[in-house]
Protein backbone atom coordinates (compact mmCIF):
# COMPACT_ATOMS: atom_id res chain seq x y z
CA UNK A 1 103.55 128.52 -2.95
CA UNK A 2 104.97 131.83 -3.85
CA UNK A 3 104.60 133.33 -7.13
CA UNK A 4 107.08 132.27 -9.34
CA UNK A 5 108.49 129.35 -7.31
CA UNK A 6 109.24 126.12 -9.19
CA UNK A 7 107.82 123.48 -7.88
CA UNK A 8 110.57 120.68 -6.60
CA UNK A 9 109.76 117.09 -7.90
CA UNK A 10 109.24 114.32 -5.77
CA UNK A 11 110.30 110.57 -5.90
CA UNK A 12 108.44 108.15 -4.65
CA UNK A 13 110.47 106.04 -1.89
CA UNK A 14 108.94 102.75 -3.71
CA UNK A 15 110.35 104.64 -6.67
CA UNK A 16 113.09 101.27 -7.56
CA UNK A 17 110.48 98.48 -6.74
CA UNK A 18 107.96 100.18 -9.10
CA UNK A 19 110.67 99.96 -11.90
CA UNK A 20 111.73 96.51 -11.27
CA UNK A 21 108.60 94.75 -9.57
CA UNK A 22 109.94 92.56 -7.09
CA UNK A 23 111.07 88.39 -7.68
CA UNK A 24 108.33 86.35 -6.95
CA UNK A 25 108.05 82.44 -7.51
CA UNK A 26 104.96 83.14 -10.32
CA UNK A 27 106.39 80.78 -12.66
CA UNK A 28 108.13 77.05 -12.13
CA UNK A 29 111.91 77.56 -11.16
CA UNK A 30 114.39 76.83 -13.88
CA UNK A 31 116.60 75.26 -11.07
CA UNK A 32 116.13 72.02 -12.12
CA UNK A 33 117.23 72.92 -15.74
CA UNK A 34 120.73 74.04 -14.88
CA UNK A 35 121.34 71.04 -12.73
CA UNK A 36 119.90 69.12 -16.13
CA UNK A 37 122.09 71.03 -18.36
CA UNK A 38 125.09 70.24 -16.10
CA UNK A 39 124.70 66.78 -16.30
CA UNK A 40 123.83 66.45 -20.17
CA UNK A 41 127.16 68.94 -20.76
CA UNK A 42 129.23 66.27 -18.69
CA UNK A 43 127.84 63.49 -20.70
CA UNK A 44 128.53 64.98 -24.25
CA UNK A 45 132.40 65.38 -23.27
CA UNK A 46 132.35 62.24 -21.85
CA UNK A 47 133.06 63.08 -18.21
CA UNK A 48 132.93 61.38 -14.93
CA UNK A 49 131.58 62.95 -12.10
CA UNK A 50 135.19 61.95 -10.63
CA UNK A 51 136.83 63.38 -13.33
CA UNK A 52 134.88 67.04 -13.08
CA UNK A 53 135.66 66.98 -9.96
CA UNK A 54 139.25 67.13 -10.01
CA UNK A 55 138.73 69.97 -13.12
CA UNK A 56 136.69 71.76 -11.01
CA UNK A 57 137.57 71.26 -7.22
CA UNK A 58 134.10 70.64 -6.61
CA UNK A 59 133.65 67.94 -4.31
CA UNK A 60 131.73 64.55 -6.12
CA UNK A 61 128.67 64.76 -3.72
CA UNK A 62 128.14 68.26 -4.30
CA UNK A 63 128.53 68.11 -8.14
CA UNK A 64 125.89 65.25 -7.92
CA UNK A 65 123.43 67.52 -6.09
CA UNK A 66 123.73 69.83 -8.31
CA UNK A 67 122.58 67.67 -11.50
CA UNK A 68 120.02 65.66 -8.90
CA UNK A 69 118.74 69.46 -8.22
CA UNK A 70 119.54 69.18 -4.25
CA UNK A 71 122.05 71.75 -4.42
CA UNK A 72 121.03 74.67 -6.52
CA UNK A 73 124.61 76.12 -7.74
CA UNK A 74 125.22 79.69 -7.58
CA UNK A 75 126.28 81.91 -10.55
CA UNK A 76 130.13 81.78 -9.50
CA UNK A 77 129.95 77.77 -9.28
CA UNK A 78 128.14 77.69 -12.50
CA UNK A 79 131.18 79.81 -14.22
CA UNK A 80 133.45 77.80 -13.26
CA UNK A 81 131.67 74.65 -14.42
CA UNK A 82 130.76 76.48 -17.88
CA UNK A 83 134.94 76.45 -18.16
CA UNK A 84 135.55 73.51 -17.35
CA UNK A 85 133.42 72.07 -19.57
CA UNK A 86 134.21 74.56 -22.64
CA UNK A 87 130.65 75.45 -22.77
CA UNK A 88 129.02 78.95 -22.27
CA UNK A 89 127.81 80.40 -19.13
CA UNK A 90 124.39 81.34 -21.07
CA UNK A 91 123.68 77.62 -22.17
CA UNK A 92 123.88 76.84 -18.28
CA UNK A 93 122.17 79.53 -16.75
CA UNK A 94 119.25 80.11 -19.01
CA UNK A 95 119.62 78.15 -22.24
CA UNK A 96 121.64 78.45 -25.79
CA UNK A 97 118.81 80.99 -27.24
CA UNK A 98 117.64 81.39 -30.59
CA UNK A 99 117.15 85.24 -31.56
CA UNK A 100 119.44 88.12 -32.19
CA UNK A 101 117.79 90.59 -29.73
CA UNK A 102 115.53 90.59 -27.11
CA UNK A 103 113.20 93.07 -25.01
CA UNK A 104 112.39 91.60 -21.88
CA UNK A 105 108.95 93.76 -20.69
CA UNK A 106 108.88 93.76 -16.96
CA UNK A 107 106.04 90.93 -16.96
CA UNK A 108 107.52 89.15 -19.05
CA UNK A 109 111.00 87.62 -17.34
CA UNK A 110 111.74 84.55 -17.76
CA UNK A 111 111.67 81.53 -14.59
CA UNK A 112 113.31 82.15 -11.34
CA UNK A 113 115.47 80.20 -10.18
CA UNK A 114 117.52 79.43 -6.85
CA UNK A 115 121.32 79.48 -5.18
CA UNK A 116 121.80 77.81 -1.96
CA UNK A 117 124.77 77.05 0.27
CA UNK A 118 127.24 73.86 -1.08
CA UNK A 119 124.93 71.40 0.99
CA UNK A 120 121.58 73.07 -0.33
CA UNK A 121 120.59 73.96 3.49
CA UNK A 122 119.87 77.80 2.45
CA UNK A 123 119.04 79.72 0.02
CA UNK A 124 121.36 82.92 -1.07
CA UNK A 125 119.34 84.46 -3.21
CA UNK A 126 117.37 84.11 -6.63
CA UNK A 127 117.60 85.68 -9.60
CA UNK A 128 115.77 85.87 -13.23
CA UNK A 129 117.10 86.04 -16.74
CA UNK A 130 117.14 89.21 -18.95
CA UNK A 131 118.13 87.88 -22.41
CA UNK A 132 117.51 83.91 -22.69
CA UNK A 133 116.22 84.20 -26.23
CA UNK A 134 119.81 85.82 -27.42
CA UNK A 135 121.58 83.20 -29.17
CA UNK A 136 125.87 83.04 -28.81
CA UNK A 137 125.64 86.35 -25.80
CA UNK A 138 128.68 86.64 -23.80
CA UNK A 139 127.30 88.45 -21.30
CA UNK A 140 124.63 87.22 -18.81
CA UNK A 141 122.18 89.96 -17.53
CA UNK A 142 120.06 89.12 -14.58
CA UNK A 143 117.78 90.50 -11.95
CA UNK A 144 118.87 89.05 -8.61
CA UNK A 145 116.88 89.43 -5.30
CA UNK A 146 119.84 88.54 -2.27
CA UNK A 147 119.01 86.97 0.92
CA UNK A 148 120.55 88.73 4.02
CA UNK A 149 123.71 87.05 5.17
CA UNK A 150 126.43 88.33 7.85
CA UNK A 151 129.08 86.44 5.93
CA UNK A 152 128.63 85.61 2.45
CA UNK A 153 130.08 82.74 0.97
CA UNK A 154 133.51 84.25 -1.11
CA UNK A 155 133.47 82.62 -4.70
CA UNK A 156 136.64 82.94 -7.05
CA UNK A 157 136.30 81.98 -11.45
CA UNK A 158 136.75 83.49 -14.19
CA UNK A 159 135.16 86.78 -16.21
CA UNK A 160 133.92 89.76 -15.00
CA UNK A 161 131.04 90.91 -12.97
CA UNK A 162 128.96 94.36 -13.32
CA UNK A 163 126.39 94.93 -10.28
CA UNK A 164 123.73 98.19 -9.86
CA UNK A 165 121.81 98.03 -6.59
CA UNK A 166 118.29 98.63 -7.40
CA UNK A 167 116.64 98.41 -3.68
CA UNK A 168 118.13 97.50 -0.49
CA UNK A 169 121.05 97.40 0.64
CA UNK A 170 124.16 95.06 0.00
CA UNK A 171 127.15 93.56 1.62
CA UNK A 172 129.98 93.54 -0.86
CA UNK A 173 133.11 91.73 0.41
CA UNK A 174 135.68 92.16 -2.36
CA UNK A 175 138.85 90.63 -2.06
CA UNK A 176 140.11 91.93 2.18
CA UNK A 177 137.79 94.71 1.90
CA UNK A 178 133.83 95.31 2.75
CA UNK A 179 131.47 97.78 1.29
CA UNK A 180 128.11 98.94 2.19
CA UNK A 181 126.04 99.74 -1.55
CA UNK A 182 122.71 101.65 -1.18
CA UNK A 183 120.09 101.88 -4.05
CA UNK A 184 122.39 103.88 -6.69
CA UNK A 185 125.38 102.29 -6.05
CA UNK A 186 127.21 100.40 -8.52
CA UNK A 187 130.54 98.33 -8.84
CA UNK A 188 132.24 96.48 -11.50
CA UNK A 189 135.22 93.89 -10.62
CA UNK A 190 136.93 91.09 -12.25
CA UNK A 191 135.88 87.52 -10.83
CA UNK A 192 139.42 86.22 -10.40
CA UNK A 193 138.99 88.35 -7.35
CA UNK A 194 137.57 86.74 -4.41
CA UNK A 195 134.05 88.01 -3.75
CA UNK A 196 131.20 87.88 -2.62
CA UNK A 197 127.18 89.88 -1.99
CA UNK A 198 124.69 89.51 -0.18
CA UNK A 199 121.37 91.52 1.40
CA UNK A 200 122.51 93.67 4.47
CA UNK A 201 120.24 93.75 7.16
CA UNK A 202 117.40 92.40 4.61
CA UNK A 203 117.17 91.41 1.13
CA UNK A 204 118.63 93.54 -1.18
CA UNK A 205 117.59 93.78 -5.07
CA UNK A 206 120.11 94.20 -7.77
CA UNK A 207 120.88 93.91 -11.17
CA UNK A 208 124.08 91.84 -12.16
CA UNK A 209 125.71 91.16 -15.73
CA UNK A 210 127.87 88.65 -15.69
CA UNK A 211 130.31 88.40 -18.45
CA UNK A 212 132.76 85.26 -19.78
């Protein structure tokens, strides 16, 4: 190196994975708590599965899968259900919490858990909770790992979606249109607009914060 040259930094091309580790099934999935929290929600107002299925246009059998844990709801289904049954996203996803703050260390996340497709045949992708322990949050932070998928199942509810691509890349299909986000890339829509994301040509690691 000549005299007086600076020296150019490097970044490691594992750079994003070293920051957020990647989602592996270390701990029990918390599937089979949102499918439990579905149900128990439904039973304090009182409802039918008949009768949340007509709030909801979610058919009967698949609403029963999802409380019987067969059918692992994704995040847009589980919106929409948090509506209908005036409760709050956070209660469904990851529990009510208790605290006023959290730091979530990177070893420290809490349970995955799993989406599949309406009849539970795949899975979409799986994702981790950044602030359970926050008690009344309106937003929902999460670290989600997507599974590849050449046409990604479009969801439509309510509230607003942030998403940062952290490794990978993704297939964003937002409303007619199609995008391509690399490591970097960010977008931020409102959820009343169909959508949908998946891994593109592999699985693709983001971070999405989901808000009511």
């Amino acid at each position: 190196m000549e005299k007086g040259a600076k020296e150019v930094p490097t970044i490691s091309v594992d750079y994003f994975e070293n920051l957020t580790g990647s989602i592996r099934d270390t701990q029990a999935p918390a599937a089979e708590d949102v499918g439990a929290r579905i149900a128990a929600m439904r039973k304090e107002r009182g409802l039918s599965l008949e009768k949340l299925s007509e709030m909801t246009g979610f058919d009967v059998k698949t609403l029963s899968g999802i409380e019987e844990n067969t059918v692992q709801p994704q995040l847009g289904t589980i919106m929409r259900l948090s509506k209908a049954l005036d409760g709050a996203l956070s209660r469904l996803v990851s529990g009510q919490g208790t605290r006023t703050f959290e730091i979530t260390r990177r070893g420290e996340r809490k349970p995955v858990a799993r989406s599949t497709t309406a009849q539970g045949a795949k899975k979409l992708y799986t994702y981790q909770g950044l602030a359970a322990d926050v008690h009344g949050r309106n937003m929902e932070p999460l670290m989600v790992e997507l599974e590849a998928a050449e046409k990604p199942e479009v969801s439509v509810h309510d509230g607003e979606e942030f998403i940062f691509v952290l490794s990978g890349a993704a297939l964003l299909v937002i409303g007619e249109e199609s995008f391509t986000l690399e490591p970097g890339d960010s977008v931020y829509y409102l959820s009343t607009t169909p959508h949908a994301i998946a891994g593109c040509g592999g699985k693709a690691t983001i971070l999405a914060v989901l808000y009511e």
